[in-house]
Protein backbone atom coordinates (compact mmCIF):
# COMPACT_ATOMS: atom_id res chain seq x y z
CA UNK A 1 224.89 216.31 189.86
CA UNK A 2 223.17 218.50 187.34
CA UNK A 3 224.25 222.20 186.46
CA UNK A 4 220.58 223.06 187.85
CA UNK A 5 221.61 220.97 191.31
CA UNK A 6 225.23 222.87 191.59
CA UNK A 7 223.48 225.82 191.02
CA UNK A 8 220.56 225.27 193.34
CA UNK A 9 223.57 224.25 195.78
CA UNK A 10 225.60 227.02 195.68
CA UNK A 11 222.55 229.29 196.32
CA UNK A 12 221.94 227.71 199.81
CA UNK A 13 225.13 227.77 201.03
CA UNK A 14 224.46 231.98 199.82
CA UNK A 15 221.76 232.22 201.61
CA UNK A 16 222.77 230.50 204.66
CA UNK A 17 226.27 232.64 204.64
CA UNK A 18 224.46 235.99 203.93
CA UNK A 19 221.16 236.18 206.32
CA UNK A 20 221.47 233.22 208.37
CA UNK A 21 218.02 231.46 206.70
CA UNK A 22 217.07 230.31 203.60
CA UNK A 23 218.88 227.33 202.54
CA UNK A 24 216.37 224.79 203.52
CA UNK A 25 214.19 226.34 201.18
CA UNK A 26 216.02 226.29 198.05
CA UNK A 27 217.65 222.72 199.10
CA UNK A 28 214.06 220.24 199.30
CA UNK A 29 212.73 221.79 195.84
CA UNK A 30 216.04 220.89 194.38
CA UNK A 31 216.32 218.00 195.53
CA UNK A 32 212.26 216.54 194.92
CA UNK A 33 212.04 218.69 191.78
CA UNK A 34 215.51 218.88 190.32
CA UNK A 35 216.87 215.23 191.69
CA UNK A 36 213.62 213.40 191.54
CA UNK A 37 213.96 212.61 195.64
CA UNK A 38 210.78 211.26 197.44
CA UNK A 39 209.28 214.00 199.91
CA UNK A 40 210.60 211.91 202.83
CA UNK A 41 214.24 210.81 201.78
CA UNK A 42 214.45 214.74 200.55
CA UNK A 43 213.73 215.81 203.85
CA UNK A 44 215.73 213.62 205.92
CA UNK A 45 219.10 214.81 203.21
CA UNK A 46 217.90 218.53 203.81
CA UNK A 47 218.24 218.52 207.13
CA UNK A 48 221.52 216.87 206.81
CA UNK A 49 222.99 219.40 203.62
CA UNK A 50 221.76 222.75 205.75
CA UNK A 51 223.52 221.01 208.81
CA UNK A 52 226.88 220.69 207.52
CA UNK A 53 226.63 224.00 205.57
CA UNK A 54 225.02 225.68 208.43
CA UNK A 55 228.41 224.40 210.91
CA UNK A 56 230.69 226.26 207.70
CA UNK A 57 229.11 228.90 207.82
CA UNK A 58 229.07 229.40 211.12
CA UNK A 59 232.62 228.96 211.57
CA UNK A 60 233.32 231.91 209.17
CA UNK A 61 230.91 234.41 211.00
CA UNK A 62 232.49 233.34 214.88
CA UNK A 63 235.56 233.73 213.40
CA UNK A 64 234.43 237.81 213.08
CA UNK A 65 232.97 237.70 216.73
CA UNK A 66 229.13 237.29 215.21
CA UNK A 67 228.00 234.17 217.21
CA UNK A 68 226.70 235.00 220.55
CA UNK A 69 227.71 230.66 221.94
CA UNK A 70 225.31 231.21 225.15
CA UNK A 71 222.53 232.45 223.46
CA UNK A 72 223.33 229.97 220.62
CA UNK A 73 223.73 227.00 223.34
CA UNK A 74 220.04 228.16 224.89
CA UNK A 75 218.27 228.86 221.49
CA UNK A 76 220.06 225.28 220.15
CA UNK A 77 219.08 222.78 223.19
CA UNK A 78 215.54 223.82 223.31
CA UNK A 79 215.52 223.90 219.16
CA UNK A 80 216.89 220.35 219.04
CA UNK A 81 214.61 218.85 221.50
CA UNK A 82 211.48 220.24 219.62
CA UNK A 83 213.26 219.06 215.82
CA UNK A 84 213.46 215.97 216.80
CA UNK A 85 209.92 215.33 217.71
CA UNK A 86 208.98 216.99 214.86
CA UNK A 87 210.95 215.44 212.39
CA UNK A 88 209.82 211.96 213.76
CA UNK A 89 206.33 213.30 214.06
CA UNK A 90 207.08 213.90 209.69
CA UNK A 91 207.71 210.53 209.11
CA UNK A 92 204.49 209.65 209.62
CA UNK A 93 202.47 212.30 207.78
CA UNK A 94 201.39 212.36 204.22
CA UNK A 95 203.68 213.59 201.68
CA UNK A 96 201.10 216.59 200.42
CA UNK A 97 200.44 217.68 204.00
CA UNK A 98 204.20 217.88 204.68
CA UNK A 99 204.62 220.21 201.00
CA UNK A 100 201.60 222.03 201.73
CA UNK A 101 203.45 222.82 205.27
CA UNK A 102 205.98 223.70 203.66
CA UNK A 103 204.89 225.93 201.03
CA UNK A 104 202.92 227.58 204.15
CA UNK A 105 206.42 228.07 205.45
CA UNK A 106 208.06 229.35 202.32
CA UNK A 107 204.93 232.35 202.14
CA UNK A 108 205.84 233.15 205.99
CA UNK A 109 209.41 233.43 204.88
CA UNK A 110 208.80 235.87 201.86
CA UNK A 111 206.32 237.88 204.27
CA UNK A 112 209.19 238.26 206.78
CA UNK A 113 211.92 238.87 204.06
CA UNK A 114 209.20 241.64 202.38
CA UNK A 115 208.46 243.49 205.56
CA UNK A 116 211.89 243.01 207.44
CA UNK A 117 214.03 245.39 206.14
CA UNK A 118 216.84 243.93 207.71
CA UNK A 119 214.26 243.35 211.07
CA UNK A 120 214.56 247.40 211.88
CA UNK A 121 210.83 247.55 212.24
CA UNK A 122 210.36 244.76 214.42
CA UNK A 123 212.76 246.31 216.52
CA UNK A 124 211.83 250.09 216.04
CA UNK A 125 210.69 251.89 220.11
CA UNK A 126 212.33 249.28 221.62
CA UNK A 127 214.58 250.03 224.27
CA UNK A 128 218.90 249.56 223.46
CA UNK A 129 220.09 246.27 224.78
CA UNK A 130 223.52 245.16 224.82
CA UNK A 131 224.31 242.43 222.40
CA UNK A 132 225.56 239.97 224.82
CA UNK A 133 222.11 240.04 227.32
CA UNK A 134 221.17 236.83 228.22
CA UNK A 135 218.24 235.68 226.55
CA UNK A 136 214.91 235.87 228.21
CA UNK A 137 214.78 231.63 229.05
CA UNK A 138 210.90 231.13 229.10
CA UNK A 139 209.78 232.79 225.51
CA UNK A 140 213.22 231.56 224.41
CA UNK A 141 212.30 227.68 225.31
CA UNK A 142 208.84 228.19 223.92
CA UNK A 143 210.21 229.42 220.88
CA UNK A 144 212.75 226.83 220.29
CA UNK A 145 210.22 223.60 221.12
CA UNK A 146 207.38 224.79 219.04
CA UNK A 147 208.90 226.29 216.10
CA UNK A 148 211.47 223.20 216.20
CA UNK A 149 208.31 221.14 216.13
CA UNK A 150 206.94 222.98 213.56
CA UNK A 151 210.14 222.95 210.99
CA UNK A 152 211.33 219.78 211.98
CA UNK A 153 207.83 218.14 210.25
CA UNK A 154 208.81 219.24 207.28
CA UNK A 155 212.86 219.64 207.17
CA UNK A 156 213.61 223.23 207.49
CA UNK A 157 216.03 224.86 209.99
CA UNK A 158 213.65 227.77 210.37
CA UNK A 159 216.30 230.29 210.25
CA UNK A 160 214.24 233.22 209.25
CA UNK A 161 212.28 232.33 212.38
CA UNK A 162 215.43 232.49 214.20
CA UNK A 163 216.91 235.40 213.61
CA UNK A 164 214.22 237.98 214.02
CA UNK A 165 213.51 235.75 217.42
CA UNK A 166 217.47 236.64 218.34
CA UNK A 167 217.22 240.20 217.90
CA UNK A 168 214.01 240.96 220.12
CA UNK A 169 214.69 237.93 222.56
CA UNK A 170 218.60 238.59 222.98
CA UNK A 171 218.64 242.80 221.57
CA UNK A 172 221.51 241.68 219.42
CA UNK A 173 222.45 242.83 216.32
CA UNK A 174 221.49 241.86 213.02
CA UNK A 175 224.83 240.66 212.16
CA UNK A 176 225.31 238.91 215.27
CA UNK A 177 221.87 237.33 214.98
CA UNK A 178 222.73 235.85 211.07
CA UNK A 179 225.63 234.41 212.84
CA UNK A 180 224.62 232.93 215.94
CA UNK A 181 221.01 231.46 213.76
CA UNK A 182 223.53 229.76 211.93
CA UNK A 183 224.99 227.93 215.15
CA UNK A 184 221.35 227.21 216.44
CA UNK A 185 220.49 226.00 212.33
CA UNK A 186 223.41 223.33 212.97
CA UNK A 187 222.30 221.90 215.95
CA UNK A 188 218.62 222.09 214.68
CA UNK A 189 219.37 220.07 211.85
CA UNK A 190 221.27 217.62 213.58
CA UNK A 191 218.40 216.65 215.56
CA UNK A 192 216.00 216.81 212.56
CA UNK A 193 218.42 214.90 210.55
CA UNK A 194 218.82 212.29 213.83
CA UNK A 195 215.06 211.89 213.39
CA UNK A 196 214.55 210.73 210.01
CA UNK A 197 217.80 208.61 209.81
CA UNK A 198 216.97 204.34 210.23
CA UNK A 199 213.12 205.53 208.76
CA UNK A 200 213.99 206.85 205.14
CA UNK A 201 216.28 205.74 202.22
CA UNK A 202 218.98 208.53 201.92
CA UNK A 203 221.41 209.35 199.50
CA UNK A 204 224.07 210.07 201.33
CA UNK A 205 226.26 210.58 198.08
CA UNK A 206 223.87 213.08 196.62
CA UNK A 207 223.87 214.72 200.11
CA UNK A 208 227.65 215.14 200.16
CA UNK A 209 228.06 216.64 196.32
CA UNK A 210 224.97 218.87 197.59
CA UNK A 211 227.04 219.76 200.58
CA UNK A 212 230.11 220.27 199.10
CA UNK A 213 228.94 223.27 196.99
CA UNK A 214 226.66 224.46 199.25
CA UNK A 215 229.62 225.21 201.51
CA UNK A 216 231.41 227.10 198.92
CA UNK A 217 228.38 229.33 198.79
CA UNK A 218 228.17 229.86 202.66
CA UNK A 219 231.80 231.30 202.37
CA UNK A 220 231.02 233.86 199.72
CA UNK A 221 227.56 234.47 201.88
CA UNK A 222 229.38 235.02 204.67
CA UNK A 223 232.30 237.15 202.94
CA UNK A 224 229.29 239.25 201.40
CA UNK A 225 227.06 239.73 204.28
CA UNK A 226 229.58 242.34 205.84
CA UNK A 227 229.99 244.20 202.52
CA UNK A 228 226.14 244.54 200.88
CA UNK A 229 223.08 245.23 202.19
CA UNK A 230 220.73 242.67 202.56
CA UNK A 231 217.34 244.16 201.47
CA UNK A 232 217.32 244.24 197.67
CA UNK A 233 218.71 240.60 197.92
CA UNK A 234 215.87 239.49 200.42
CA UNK A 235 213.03 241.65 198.24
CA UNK A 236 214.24 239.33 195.27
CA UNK A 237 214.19 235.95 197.33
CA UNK A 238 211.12 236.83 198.50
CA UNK A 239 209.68 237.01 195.20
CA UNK A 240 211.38 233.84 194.29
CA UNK A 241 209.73 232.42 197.52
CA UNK A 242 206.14 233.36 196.57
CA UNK A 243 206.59 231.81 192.85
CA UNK A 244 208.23 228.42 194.45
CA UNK A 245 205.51 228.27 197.04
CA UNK A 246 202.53 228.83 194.21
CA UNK A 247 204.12 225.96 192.31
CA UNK A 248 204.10 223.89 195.75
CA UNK A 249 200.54 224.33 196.07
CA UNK A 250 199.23 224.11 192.94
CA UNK A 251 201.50 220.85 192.57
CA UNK A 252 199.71 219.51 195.52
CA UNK A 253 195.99 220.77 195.12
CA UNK A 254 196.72 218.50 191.19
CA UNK A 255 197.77 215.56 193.69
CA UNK A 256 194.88 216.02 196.14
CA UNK A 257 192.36 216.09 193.10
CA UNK A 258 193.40 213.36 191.39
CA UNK A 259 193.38 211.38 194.74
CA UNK A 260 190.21 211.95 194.80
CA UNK A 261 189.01 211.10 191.27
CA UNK A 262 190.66 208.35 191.95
């Protein structure tokens, strides 16, 4: 592995540690741009990198108390079920739909990590809720089966999805939600990962070195997330997110115009 690919490695596992989202975002660039994957095989090893680092980094936070297991278990079956469709749904779709997807995806994430403020606005006049409500089961199965769709056609773990969907689904708190989107990012990306495997050529070596640093990230994430605030680090990744998702679409519109003077 490259410096650029530790680097890009070590920022996942961060991200994943710190707010619970993120690290399928940093991970497919690096690996199509920075390891020269195919859109497909980079998917497939995406879903398998934010899995394992995602289960680490989970581990850490229950450890503290922050996973919620039955809301995790509820948000994680339905999630799985709709991953999986979606990921096999990707195989089939052209590589520039899938990046334009996905750059769609990275602009939704910036918008939510620009106007969350650590999600007090989306949950400003709402009634207090205990953190350990059950979840309300039908927007919760809706949620999980179409956004798992959704994600799993282009090999994210929709995380920043996730957690916003704990807090005003479950009323828990932000730091509970980071941890317990982590849980329901495992399982996710199990069953996208499930979906591309037998279809796709995968690395699994690159996937492990990947893996391997991007754990060591998700423990300093994790360490971090109970000591900083999150918002000046989510205003910068949200810039970052904008700029990667410009270069995504520009990339793409090149590869769509060229198809066609072709």
């Amino acid at each position: 592995m490259t410096g650029m690919e530790l680097l890009a490695g070590v920022l996942t596992g961060l991200l994943l540690g710190l707010m619970g989202s993120g690290g399928s975002i940093v991970t497919l660039p690096a690996l199509i741009y920075l390891g020269g994957v195919d859109v497909k095989p980079a998917m497939a090893m995406t879903f398998g990198i934010v899995a394992i680092t995602a289960a680490f980094a989970a581990f850490e936070h229950g450890r503290k108390g922050r996973v919620r297991l039955q809301v995790a278990t509820v948000f994680g079956v339905t999630g799985m079920a709709g991953t999986y469709l979606g990921a096999r749904a990707g195989v089939w779709l052209p590589d520039t739909l899938q990046m334009i997807m996905f750059a769609s995806i990275m602009l939704l994430a910036a918008w939510r990590m620009f106007a969350g403020q650590q999600l007090r606005p989306i949950t400003a006049g709402l009634p207090a809720v205990p953190g350990n409500t059950a979840p309300r089961l039908p927007p919760v199965v809706l949620h999980g089966i179409t956004v798992g769709i959704f994600t799993g056609m282009v090999g994210v773990g929709g995380g920043f999805l996730i957690v916003p969907a704990l807090v005003l689904l479950s009323g828990m708190s932000i730091r509970d939600a980071v941890g317990t989107s982590l849980a329901v990012v495992t399982l996710k990306s199990v069953a996208g990962f499930a979906g591309y495997v037998g279809e796709v050529e995968i690395d699994y070596g690159m996937m492990l070195g990947f893996s391997l640093t991007a754990i060591i990230g998700s423990f300093a994430g994790a360490v971090l997330s109970s000591r900083i605030p999150c918002d000046r680090l989510k205003a910068v990744f949200g810039m970052f997110l904008v700029f990667m998702a410009g270069a995504i679409l520009f990339d793409s519109s090149s590869e769509i115009i060229q198809a066609g003077e072709g």
